[in-house]
C-alpha atoms as a PDB file:
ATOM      1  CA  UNK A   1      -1.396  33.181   4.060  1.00  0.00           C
ATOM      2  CA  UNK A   2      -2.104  29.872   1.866  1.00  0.00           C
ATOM      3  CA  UNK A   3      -2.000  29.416  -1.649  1.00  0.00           C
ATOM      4  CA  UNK A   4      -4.387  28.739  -3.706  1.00  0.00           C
ATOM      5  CA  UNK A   5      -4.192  27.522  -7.538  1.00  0.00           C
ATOM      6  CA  UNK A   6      -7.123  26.294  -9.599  1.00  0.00           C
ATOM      7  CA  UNK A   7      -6.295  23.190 -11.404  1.00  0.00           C
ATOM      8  CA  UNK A   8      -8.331  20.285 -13.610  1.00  0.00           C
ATOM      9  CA  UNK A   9      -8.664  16.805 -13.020  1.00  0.00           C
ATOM     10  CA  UNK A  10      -6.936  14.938 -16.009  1.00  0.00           C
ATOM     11  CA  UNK A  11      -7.258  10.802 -17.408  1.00  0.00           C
ATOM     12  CA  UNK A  12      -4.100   9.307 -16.335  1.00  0.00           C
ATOM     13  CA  UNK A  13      -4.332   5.999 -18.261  1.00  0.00           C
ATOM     14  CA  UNK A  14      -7.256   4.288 -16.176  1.00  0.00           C
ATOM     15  CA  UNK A  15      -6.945   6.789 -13.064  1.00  0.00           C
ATOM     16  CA  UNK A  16      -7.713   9.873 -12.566  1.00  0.00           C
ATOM     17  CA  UNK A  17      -5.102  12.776 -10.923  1.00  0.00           C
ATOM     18  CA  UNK A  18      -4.259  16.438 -10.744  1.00  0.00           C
ATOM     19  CA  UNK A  19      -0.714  18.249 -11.623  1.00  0.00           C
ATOM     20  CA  UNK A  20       0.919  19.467  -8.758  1.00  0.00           C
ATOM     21  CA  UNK A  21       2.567  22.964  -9.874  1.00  0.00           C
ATOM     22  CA  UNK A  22       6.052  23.457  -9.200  1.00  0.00           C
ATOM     23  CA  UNK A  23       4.921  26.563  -6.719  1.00  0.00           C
ATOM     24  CA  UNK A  24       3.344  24.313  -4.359  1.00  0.00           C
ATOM     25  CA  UNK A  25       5.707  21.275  -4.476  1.00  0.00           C
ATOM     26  CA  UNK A  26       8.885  23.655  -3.762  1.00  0.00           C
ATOM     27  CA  UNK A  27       6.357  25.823  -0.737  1.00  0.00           C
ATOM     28  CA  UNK A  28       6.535  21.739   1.403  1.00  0.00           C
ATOM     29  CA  UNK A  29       9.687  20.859  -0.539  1.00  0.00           C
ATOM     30  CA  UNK A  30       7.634  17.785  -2.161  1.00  0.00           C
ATOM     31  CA  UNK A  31      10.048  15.178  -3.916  1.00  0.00           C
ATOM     32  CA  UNK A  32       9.475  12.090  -5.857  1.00  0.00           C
ATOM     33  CA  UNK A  33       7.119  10.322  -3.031  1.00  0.00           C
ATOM     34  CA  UNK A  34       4.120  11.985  -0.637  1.00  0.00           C
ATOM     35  CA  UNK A  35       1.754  10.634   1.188  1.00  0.00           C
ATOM     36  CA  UNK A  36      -1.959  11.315   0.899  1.00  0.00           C
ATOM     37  CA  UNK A  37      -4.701  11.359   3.243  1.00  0.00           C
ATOM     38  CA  UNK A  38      -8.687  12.029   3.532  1.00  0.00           C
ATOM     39  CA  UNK A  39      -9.245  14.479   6.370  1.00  0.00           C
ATOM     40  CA  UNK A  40     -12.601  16.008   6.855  1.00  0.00           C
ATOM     41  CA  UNK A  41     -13.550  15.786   3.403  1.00  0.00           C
ATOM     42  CA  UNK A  42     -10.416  16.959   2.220  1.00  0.00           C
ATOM     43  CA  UNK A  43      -6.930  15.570   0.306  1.00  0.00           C
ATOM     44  CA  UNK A  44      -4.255  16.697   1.531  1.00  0.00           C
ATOM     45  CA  UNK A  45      -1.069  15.765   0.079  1.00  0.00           C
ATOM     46  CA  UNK A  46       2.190  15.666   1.315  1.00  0.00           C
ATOM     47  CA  UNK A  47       6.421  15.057   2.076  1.00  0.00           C
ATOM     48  CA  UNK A  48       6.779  11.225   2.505  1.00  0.00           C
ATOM     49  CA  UNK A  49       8.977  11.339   6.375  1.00  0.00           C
ATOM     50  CA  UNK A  50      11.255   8.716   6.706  1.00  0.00           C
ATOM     51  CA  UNK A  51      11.200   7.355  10.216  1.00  0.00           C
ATOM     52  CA  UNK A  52      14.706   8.157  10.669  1.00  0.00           C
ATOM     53  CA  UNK A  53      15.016  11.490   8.926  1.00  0.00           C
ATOM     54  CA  UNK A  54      17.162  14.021  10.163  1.00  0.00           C
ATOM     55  CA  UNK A  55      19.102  12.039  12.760  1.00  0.00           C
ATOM     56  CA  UNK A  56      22.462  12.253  11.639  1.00  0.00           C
ATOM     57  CA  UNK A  57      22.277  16.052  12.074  1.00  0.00           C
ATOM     58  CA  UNK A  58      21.022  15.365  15.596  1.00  0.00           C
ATOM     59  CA  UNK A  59      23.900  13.194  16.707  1.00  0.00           C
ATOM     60  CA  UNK A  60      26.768  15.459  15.149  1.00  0.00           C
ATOM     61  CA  UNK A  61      24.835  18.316  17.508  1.00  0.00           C
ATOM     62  CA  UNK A  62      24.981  15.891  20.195  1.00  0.00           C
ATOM     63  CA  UNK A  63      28.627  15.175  19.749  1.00  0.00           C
ATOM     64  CA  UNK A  64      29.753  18.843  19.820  1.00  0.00           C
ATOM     65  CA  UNK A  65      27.377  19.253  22.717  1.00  0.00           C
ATOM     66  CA  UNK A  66      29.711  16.543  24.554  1.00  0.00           C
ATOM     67  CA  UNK A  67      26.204  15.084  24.675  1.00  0.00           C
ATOM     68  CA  UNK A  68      26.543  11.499  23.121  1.00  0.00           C
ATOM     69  CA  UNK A  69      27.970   9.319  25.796  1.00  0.00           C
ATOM     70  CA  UNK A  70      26.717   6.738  27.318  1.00  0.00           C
ATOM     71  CA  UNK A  71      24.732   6.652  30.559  1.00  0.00           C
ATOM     72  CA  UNK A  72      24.150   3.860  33.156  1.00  0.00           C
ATOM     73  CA  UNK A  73      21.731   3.610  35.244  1.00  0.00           C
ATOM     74  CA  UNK A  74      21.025   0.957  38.191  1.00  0.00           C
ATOM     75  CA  UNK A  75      18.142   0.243  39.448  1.00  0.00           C
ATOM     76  CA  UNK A  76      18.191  -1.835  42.529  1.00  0.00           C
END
């Protein structure tokens, strides 16, 4: 089930933007950057992913998985 929260557009100096409530930005954990997008006549708004997010976590796995050595393959 979505959420759904009526807001205004406000003036923001020469722009125009909405206030994001504190509801929604905790629901996708939204921080100080997001990216925004036009999708079939809609905005959607959301977490900025950094390319190499969540790899440390992946490699500690990997090392108490045994699963972080090196392997060599030849081709011939």
């Amino acid at each position: 089930m979505s959420t759904v929260i009526k807001t205004r557009i406000i003036k923001i100096g020469n722009s125009q933007g909405i206030r994001i409530p504190k509801l929604l930005r905790e629901q996708i954990h939204l921080g100080e950057e997001a990216e925004i997008e036009i999708q079939k006549n809609q905005i959607v708004i959301r977490p900025t992913q950094h390319p190499r997010q969540g790899w440390e976590e992946q490699f500690r796995a990997m090392a108490e998985h045994g699963d972080d050595r090196l392997s060599f393959t030849h081709i011939s």
